[in-house]
PDB file of N, CA and C in Angstrom:
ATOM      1  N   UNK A   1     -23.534 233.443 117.395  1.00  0.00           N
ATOM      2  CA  UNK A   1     -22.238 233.370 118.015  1.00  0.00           C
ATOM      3  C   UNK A   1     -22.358 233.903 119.439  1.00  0.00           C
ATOM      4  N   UNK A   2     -21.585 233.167 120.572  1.00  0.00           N
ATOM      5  CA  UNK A   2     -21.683 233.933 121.826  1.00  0.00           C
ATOM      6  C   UNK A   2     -20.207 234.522 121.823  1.00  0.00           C
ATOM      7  N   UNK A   3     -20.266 235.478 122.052  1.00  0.00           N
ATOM      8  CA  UNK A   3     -19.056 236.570 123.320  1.00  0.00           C
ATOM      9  C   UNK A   3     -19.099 236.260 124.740  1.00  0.00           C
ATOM     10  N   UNK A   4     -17.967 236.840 124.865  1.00  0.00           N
ATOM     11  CA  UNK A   4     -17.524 237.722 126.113  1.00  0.00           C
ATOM     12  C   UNK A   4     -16.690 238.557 126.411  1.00  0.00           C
ATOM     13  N   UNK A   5     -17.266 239.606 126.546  1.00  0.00           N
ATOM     14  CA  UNK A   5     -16.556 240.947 126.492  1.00  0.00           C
ATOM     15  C   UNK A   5     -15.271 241.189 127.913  1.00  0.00           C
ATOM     16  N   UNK A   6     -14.635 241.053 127.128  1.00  0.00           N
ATOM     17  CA  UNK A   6     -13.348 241.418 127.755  1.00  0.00           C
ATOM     18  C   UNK A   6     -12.639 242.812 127.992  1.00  0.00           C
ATOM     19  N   UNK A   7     -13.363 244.266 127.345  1.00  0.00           N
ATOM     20  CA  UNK A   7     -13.386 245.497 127.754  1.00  0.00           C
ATOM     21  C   UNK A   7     -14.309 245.784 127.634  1.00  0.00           C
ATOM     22  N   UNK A   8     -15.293 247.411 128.501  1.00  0.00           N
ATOM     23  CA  UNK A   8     -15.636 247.708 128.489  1.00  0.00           C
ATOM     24  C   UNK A   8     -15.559 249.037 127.715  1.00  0.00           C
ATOM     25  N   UNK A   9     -16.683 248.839 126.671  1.00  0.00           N
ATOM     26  CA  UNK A   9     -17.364 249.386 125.624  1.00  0.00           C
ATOM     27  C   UNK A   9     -18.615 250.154 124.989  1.00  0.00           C
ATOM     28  N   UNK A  10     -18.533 251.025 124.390  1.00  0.00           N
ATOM     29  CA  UNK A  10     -20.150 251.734 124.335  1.00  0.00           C
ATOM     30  C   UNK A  10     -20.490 251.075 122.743  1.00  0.00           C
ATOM     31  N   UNK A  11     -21.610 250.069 122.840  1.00  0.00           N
ATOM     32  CA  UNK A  11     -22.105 249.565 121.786  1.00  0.00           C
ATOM     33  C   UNK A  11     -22.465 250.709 120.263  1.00  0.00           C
ATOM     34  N   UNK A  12     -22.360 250.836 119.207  1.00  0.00           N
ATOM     35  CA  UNK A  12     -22.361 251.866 118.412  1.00  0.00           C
ATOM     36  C   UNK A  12     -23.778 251.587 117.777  1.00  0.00           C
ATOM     37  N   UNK A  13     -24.334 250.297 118.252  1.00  0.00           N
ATOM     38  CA  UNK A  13     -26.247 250.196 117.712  1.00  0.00           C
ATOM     39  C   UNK A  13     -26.564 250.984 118.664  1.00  0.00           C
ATOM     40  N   UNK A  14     -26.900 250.118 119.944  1.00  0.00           N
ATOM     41  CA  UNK A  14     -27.592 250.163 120.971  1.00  0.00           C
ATOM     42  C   UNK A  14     -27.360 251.794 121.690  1.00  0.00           C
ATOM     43  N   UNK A  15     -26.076 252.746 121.526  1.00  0.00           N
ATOM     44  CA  UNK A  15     -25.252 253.429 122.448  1.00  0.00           C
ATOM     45  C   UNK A  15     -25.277 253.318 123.443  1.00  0.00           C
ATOM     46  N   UNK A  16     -24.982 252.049 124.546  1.00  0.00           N
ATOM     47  CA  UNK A  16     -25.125 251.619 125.891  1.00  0.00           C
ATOM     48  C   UNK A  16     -23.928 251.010 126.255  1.00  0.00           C
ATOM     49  N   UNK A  17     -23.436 251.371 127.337  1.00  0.00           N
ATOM     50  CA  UNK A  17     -22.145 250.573 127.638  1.00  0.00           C
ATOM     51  C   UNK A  17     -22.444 249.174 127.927  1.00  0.00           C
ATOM     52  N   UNK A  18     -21.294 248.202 127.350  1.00  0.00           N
ATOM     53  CA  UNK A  18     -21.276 246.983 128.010  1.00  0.00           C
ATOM     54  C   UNK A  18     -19.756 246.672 128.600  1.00  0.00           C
ATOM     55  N   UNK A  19     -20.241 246.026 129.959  1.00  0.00           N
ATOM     56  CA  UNK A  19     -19.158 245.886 130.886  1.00  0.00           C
ATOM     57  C   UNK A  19     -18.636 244.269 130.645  1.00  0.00           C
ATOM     58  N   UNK A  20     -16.899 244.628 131.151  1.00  0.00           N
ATOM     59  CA  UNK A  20     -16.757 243.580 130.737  1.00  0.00           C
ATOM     60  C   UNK A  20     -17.197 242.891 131.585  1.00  0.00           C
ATOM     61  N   UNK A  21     -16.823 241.330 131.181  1.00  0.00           N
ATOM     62  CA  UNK A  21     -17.630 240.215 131.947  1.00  0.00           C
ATOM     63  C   UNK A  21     -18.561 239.939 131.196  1.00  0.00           C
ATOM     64  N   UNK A  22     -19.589 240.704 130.648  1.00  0.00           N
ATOM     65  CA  UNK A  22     -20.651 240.014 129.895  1.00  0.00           C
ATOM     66  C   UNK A  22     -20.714 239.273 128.674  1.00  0.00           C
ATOM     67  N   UNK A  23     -21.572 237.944 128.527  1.00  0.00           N
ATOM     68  CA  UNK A  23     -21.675 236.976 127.983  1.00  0.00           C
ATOM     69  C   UNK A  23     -22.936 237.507 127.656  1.00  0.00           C
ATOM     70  N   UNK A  24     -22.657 237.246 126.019  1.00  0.00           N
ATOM     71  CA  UNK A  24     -23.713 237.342 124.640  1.00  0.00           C
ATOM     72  C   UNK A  24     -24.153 236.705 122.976  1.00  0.00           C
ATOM     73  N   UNK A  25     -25.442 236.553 123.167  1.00  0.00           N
ATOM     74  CA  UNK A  25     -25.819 235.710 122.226  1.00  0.00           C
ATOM     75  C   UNK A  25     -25.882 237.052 121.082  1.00  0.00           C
ATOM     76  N   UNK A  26     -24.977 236.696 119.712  1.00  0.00           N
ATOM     77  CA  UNK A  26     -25.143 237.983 118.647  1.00  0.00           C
ATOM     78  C   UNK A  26     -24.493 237.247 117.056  1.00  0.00           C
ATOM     79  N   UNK A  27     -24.887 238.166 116.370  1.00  0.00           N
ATOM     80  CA  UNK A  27     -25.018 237.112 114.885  1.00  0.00           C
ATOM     81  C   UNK A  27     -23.498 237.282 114.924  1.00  0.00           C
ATOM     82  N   UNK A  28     -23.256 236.045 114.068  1.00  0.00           N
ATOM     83  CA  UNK A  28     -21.781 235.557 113.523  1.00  0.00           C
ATOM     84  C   UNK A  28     -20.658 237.018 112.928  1.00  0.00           C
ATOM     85  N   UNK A  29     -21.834 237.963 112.175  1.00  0.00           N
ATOM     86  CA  UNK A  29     -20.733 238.952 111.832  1.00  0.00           C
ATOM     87  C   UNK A  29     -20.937 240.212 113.081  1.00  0.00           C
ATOM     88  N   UNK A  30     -21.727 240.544 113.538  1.00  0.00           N
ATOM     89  CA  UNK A  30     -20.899 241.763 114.770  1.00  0.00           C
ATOM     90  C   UNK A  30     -20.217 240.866 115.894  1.00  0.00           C
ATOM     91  N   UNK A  31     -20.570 239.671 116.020  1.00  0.00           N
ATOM     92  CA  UNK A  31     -19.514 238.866 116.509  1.00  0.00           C
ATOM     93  C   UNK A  31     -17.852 239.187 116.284  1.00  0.00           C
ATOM     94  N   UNK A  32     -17.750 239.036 115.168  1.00  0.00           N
ATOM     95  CA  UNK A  32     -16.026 239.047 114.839  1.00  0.00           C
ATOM     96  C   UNK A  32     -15.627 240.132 114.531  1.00  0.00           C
ATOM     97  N   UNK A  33     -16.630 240.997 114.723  1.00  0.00           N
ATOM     98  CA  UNK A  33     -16.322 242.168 114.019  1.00  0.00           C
ATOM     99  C   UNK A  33     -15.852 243.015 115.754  1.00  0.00           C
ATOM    100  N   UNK A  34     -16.645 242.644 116.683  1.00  0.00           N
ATOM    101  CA  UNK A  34     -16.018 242.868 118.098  1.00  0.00           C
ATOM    102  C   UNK A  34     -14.387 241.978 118.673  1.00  0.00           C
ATOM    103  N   UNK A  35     -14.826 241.090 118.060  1.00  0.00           N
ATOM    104  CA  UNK A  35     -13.458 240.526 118.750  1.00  0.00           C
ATOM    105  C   UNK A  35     -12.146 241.226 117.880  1.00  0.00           C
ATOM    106  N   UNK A  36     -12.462 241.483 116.198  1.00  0.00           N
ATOM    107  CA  UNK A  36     -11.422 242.342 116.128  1.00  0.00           C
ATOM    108  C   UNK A  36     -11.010 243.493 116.450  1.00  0.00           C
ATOM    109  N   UNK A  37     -11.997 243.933 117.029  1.00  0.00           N
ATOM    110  CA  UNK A  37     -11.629 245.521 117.323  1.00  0.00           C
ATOM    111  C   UNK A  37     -10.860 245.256 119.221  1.00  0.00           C
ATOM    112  N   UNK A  38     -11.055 243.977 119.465  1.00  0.00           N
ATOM    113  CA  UNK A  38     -10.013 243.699 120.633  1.00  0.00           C
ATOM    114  C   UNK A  38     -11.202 243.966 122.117  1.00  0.00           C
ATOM    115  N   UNK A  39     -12.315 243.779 121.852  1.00  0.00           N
ATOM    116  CA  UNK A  39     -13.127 244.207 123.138  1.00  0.00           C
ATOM    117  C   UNK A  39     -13.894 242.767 123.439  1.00  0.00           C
ATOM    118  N   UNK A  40     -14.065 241.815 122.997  1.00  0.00           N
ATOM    119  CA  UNK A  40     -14.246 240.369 123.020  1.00  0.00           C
ATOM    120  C   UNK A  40     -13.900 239.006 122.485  1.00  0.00           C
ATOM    121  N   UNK A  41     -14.479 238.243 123.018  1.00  0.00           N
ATOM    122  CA  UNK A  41     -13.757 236.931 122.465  1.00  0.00           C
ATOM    123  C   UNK A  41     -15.428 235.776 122.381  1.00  0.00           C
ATOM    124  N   UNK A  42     -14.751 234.889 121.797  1.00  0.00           N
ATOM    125  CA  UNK A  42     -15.309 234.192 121.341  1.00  0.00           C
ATOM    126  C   UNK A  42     -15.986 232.799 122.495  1.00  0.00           C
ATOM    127  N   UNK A  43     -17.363 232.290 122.800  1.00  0.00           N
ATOM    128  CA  UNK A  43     -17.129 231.251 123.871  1.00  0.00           C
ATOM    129  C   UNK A  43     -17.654 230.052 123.091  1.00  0.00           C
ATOM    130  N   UNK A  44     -16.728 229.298 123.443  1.00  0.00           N
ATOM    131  CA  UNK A  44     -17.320 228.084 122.496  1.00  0.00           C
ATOM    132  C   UNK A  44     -18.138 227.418 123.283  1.00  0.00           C
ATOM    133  N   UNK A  45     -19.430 226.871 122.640  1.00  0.00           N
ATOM    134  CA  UNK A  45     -20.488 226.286 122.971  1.00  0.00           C
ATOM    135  C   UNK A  45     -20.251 224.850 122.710  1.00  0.00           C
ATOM    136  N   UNK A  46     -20.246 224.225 123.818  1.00  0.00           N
ATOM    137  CA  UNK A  46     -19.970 222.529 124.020  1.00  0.00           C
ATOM    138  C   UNK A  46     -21.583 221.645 123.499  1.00  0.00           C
ATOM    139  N   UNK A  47     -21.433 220.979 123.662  1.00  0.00           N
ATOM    140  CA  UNK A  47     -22.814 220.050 123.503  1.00  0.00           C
ATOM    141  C   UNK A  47     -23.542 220.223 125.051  1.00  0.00           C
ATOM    142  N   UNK A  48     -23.244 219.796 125.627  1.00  0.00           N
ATOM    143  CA  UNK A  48     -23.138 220.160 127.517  1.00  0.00           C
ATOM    144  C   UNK A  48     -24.668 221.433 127.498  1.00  0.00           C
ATOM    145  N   UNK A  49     -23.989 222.211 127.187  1.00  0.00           N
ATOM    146  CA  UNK A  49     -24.292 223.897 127.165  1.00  0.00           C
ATOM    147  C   UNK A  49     -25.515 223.819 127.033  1.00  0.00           C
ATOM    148  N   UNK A  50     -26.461 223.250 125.486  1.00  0.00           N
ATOM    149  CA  UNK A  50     -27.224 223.728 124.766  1.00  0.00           C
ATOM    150  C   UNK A  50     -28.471 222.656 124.968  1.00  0.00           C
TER     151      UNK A  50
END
């Protein structure tokens, strides 16, 4: 799944902040598991893209 972080956040694996703006490739569940906690969203990948 890709993100994009829409707040800035201290990752709870890594403990490193990520700023928003950044775009990330991450598995399907810490995927949604960020966008529910309200610090990213989801980018949908076109055919185009890949």
């Amino acid at each position: 799944m890709k993100i994009k972080v829409t707040k800035r956040y201290v990752d709870k694996y890594t403990k490193k902040i990520v700023e928003e703006g950044t775009e990330t490739e991450m598995t399907a569940e810490r995927g949604k598991e960020l966008i529910k906690e309200g610090v990213a969203k989801e980018v949908k990948v076109t055919g185009k893209e890949v």
